[in-house]
N, C-alpha and C. Protein backbone atom coordinates (compact mmCIF):
# COMPACT_ATOMS: atom_id res chain seq x y z
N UNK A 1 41.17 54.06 -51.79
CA UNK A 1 39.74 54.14 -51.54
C UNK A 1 39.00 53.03 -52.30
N UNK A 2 39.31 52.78 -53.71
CA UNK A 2 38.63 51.86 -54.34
C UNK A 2 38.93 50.71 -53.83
N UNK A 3 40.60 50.16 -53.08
CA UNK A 3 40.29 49.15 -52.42
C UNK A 3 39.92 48.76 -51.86
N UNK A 4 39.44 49.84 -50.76
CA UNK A 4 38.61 49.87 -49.71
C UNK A 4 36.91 49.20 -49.69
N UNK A 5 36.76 49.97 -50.62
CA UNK A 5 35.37 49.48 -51.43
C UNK A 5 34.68 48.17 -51.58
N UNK A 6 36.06 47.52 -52.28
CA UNK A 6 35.80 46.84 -53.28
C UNK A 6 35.66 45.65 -52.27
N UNK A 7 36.97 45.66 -50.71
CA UNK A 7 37.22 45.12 -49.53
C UNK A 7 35.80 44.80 -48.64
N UNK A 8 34.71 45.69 -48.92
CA UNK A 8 33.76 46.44 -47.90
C UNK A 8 32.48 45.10 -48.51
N UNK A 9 33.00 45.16 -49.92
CA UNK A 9 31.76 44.54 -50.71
C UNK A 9 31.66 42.96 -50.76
N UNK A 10 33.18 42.74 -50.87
CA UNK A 10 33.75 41.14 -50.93
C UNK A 10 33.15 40.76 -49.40
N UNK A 11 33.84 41.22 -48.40
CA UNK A 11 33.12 40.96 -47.26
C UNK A 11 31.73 40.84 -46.63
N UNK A 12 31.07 41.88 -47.00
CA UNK A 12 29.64 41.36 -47.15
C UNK A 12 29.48 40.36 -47.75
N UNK A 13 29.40 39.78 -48.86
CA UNK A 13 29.32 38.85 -50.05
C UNK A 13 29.38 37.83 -49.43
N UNK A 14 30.77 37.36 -48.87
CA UNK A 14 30.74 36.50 -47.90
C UNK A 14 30.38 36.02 -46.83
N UNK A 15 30.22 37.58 -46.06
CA UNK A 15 29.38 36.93 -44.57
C UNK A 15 27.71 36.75 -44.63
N UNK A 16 27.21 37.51 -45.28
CA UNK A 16 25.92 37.54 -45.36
C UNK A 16 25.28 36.42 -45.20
N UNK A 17 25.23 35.57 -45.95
CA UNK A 17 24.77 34.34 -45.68
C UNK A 17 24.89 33.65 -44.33
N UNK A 18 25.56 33.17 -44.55
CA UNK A 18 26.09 32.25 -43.53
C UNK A 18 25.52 32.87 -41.81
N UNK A 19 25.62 34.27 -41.68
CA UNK A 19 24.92 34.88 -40.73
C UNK A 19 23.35 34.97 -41.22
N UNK A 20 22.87 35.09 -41.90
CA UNK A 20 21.25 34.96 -41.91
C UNK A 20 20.87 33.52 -41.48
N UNK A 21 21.15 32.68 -42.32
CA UNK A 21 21.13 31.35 -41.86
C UNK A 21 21.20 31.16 -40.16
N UNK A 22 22.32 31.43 -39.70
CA UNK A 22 22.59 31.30 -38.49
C UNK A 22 21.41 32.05 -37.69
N UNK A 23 21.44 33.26 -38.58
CA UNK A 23 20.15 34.11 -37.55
C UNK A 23 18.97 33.50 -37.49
N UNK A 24 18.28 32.81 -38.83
CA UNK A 24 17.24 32.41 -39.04
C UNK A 24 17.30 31.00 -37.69
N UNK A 25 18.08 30.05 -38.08
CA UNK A 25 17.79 28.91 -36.98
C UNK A 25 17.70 29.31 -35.65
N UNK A 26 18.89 30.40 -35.60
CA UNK A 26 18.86 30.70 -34.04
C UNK A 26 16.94 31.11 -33.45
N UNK A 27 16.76 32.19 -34.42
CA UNK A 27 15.66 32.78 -34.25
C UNK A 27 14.68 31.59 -34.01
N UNK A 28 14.16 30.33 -35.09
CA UNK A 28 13.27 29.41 -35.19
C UNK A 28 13.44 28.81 -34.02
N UNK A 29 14.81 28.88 -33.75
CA UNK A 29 15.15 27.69 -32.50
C UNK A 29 14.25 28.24 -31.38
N UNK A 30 15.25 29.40 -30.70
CA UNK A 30 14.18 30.26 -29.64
C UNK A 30 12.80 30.29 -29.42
N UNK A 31 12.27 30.13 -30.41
CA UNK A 31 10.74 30.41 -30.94
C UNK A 31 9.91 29.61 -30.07
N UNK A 32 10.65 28.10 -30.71
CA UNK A 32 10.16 26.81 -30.11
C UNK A 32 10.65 26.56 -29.03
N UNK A 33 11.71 27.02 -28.69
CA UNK A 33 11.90 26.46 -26.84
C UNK A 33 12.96 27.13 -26.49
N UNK A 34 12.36 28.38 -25.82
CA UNK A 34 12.88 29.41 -25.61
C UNK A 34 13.57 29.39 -24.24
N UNK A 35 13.21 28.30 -23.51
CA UNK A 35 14.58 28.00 -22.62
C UNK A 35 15.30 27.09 -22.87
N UNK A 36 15.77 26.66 -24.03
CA UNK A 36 17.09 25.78 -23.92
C UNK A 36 17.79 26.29 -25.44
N UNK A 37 18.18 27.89 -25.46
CA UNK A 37 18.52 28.15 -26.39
C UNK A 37 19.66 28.38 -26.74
N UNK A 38 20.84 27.71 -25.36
CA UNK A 38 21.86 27.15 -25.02
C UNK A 38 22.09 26.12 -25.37
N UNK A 39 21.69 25.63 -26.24
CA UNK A 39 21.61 24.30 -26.54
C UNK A 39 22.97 23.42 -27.09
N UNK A 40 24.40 24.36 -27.47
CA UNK A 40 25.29 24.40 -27.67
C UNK A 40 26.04 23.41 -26.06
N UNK A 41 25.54 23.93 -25.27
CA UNK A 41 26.35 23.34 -24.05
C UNK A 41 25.33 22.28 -23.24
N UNK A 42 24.89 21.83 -24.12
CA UNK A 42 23.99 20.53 -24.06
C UNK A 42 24.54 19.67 -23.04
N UNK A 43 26.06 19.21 -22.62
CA UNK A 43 26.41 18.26 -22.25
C UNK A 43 26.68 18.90 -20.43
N UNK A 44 26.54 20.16 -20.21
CA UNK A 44 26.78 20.56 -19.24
C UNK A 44 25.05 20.64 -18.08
N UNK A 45 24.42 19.95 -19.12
CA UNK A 45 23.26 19.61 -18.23
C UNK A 45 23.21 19.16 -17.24
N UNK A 46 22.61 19.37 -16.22
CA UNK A 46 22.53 18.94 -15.04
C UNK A 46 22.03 17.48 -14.67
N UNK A 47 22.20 16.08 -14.03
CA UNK A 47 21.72 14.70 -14.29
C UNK A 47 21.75 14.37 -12.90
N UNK A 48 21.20 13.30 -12.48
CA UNK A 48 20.79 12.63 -11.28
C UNK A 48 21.12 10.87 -11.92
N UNK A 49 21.62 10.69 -10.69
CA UNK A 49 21.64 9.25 -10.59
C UNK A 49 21.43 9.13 -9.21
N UNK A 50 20.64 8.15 -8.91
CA UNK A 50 20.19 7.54 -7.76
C UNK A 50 20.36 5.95 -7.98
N UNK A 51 19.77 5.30 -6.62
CA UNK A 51 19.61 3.69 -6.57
C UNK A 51 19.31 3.54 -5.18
N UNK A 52 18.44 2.83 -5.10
CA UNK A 52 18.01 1.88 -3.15
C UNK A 52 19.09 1.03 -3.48
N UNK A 53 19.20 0.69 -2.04
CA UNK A 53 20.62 -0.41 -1.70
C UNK A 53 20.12 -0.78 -0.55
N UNK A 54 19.84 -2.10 0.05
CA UNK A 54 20.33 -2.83 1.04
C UNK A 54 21.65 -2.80 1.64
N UNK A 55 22.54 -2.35 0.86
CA UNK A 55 24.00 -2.54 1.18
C UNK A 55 24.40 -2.35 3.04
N UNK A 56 25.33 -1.97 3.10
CA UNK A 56 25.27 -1.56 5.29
C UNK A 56 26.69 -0.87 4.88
N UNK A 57 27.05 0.19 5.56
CA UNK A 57 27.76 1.38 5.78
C UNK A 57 28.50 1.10 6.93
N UNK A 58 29.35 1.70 6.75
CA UNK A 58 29.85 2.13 8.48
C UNK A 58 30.01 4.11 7.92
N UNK A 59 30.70 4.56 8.47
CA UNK A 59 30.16 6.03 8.94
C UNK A 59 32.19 6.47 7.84
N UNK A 60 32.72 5.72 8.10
CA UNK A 60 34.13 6.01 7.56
C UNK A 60 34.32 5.63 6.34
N UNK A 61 33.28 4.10 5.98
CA UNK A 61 33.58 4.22 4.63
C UNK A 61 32.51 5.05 3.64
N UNK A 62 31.55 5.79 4.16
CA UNK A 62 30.39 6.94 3.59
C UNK A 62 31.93 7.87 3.01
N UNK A 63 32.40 8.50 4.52
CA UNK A 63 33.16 9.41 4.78
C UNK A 63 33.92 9.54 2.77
N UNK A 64 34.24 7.75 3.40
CA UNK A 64 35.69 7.73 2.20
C UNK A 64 35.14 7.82 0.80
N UNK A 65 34.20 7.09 0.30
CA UNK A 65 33.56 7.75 -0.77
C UNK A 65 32.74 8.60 -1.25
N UNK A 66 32.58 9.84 0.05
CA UNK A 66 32.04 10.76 -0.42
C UNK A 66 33.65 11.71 -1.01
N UNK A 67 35.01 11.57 -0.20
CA UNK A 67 35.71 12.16 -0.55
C UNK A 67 36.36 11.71 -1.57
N UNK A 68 35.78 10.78 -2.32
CA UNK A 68 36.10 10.62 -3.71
C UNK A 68 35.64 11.20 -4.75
N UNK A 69 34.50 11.76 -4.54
CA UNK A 69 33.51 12.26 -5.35
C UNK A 69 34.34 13.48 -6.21
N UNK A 70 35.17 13.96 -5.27
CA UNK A 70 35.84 15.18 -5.66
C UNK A 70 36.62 15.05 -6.86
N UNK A 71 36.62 13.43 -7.61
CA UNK A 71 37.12 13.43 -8.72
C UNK A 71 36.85 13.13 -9.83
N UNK A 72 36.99 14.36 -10.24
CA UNK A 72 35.90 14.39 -11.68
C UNK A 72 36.13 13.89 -13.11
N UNK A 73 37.30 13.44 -13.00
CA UNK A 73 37.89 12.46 -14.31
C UNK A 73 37.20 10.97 -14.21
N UNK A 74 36.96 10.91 -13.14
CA UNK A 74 36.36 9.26 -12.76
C UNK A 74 34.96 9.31 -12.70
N UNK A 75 34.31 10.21 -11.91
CA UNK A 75 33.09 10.03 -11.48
C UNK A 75 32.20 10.91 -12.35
N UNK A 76 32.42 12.52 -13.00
CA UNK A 76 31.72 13.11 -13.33
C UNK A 76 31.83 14.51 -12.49
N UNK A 77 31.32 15.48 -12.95
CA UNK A 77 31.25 17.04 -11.86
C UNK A 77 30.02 16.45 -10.96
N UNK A 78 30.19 16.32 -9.64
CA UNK A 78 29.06 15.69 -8.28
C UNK A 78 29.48 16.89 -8.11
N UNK A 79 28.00 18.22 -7.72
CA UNK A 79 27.35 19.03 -7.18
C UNK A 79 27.06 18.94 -5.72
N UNK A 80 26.36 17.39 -5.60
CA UNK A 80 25.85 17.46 -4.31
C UNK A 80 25.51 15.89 -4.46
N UNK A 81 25.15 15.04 -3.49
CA UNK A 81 25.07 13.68 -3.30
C UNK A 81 24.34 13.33 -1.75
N UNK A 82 23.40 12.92 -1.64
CA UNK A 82 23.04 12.72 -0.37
C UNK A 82 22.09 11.44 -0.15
N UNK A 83 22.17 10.96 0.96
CA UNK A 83 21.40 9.12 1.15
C UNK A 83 20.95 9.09 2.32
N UNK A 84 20.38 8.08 2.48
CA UNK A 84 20.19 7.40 3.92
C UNK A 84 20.32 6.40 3.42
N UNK A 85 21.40 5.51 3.98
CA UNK A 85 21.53 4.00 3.99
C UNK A 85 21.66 3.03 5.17
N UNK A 86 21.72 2.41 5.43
CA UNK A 86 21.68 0.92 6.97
C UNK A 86 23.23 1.28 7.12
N UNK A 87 23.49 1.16 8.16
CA UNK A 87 24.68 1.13 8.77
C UNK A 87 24.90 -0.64 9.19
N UNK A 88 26.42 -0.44 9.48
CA UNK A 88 27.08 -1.67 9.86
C UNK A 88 26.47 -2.21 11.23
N UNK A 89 26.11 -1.03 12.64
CA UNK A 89 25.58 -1.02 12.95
C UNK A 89 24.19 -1.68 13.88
N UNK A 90 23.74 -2.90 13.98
CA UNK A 90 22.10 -2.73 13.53
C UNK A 90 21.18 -2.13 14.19
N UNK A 91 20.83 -2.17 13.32
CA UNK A 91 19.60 -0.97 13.83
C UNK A 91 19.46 0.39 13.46
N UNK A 92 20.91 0.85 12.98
CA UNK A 92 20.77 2.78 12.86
C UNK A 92 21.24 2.81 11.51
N UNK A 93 20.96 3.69 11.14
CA UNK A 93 20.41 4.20 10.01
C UNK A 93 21.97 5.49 9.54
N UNK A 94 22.70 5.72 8.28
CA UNK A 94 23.27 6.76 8.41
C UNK A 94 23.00 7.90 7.06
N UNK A 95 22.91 9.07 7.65
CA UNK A 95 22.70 9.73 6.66
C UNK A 95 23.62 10.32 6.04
N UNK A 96 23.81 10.91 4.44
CA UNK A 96 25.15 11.37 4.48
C UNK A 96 24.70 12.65 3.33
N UNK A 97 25.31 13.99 3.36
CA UNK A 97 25.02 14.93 2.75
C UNK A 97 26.41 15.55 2.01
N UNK A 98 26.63 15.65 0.66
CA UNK A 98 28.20 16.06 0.28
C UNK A 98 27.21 17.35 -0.41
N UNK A 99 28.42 18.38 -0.60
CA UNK A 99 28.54 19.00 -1.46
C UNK A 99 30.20 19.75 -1.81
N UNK A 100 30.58 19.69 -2.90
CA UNK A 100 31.97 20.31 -3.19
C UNK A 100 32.63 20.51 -1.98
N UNK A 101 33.49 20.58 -1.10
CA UNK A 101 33.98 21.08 0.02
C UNK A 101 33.46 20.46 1.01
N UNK A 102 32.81 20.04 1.22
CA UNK A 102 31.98 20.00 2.76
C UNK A 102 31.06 18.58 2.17
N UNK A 103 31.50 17.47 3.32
CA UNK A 103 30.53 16.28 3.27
C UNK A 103 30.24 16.19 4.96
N UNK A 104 29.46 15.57 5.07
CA UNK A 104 28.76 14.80 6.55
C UNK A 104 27.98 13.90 6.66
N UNK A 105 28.68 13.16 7.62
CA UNK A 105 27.82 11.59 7.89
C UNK A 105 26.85 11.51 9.38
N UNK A 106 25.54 11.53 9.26
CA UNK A 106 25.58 11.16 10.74
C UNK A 106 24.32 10.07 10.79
N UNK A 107 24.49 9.85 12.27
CA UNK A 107 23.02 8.42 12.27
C UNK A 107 22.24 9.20 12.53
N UNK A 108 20.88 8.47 11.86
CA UNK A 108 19.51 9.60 11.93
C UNK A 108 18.30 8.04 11.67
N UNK A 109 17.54 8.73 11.78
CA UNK A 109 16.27 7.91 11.81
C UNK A 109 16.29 6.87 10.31
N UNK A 110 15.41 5.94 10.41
CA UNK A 110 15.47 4.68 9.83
C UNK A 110 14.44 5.12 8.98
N UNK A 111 14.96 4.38 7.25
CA UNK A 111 13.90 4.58 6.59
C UNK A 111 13.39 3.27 5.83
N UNK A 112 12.51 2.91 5.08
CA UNK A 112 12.33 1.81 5.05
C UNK A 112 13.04 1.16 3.93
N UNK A 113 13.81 1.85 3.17
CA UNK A 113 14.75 1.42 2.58
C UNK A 113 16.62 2.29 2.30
N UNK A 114 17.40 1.51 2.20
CA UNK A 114 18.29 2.87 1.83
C UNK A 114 18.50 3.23 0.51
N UNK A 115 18.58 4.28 0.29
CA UNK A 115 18.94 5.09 -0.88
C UNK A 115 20.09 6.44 -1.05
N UNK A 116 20.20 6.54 -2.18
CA UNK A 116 20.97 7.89 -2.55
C UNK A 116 21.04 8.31 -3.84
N UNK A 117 21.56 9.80 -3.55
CA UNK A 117 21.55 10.18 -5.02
C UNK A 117 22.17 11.23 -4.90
N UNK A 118 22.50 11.26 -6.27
CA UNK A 118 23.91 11.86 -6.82
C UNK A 118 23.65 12.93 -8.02
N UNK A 119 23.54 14.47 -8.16
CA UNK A 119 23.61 15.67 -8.50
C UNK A 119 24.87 16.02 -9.51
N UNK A 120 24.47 16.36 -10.33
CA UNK A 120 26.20 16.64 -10.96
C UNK A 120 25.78 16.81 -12.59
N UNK A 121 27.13 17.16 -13.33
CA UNK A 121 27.15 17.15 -14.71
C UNK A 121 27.97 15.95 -15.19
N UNK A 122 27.37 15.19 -16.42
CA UNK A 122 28.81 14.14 -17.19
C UNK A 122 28.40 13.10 -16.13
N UNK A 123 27.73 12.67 -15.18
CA UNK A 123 28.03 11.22 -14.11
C UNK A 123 28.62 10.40 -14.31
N UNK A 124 29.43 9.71 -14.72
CA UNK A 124 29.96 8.47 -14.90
C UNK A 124 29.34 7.65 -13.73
N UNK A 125 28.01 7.45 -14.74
CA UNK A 125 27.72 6.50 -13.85
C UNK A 125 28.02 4.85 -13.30
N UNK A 126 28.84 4.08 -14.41
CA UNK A 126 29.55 2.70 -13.44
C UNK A 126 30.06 3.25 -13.14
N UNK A 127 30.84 4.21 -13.01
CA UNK A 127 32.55 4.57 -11.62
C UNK A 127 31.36 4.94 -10.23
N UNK A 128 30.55 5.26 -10.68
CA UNK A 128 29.29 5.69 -9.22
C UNK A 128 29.12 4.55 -8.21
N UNK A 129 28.46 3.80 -9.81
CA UNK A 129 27.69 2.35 -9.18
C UNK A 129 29.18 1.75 -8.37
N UNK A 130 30.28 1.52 -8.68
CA UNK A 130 31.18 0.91 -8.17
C UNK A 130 31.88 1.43 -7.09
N UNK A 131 31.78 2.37 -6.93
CA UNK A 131 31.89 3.13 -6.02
C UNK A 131 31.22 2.94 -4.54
N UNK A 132 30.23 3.21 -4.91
CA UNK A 132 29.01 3.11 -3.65
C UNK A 132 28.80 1.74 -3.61
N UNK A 133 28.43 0.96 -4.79
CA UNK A 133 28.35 -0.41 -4.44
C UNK A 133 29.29 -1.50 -4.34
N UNK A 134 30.06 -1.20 -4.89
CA UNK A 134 31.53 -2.18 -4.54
C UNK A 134 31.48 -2.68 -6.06
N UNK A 135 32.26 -3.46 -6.31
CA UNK A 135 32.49 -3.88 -7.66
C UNK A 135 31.91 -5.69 -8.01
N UNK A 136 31.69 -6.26 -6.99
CA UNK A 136 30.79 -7.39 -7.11
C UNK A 136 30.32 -7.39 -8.31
């Protein structure tokens, strides 16, 4: 029993602190910005990269680097990615919509410039830029 005790007391002794502390920041933290009190998984934030491009498409090579996206050692976690850019084409316009599983390319109306953008956690964004834009 007395070891028990003595076990009961040492342990408090020790944790006490270190948990108030912890409680106290946690608490101050919340206080002040009480939605990001996750702040531990900071890096799993959500980010956008975009860019206009002149560049010109054809419909297979959209295809082929949207089905790259799926790799996340290179590029980053891509959520979702979608553009309108000039096609090879002239004149039409292609649009392209990914998400995890499921991408699609099709021609759609002309905009006055092309663009896209890219949804995700971590982006690596040169493997993006090189990607979509070629490595020039």
């Amino acid at each position: 029993h007395g070891h028990h005790e003595h076990h009961h007391h040492h342990h408090e002794g020790e944790c006490h602190d270190p948990e108030c502390s912890c409680h106290d920041h946690e608490h101050h933290h919340d206080h002040d910005h009480g939605h990001d009190h996750h702040h531990h998984h900071a890096d799993d934030v959500f980010g956008s990269w975009g860019q206009e491009t002149t560049k010109k498409y054809s419909a297979d090579e959209l295809k082929e680097i949207l089905a790259e996206l799926v790799n996340a050692d290179e590029y980053g976690v891509v959520l979702r990615a979608k553009g309108i850019v000039k096609s090879v084409n002239e004149g039409q316009w292609l649009h392209f919509n990914y998400v995890p599983g499921e991408s699609s390319v099709e021609t759609g109306a002309a905009d006055y410039t092309g663009r896209f953008c890219v949804i995700g956690s971590r982006l690596q964004e040169h493997s993006l830029q090189e990607l979509f834009m070629g490595k020039e």
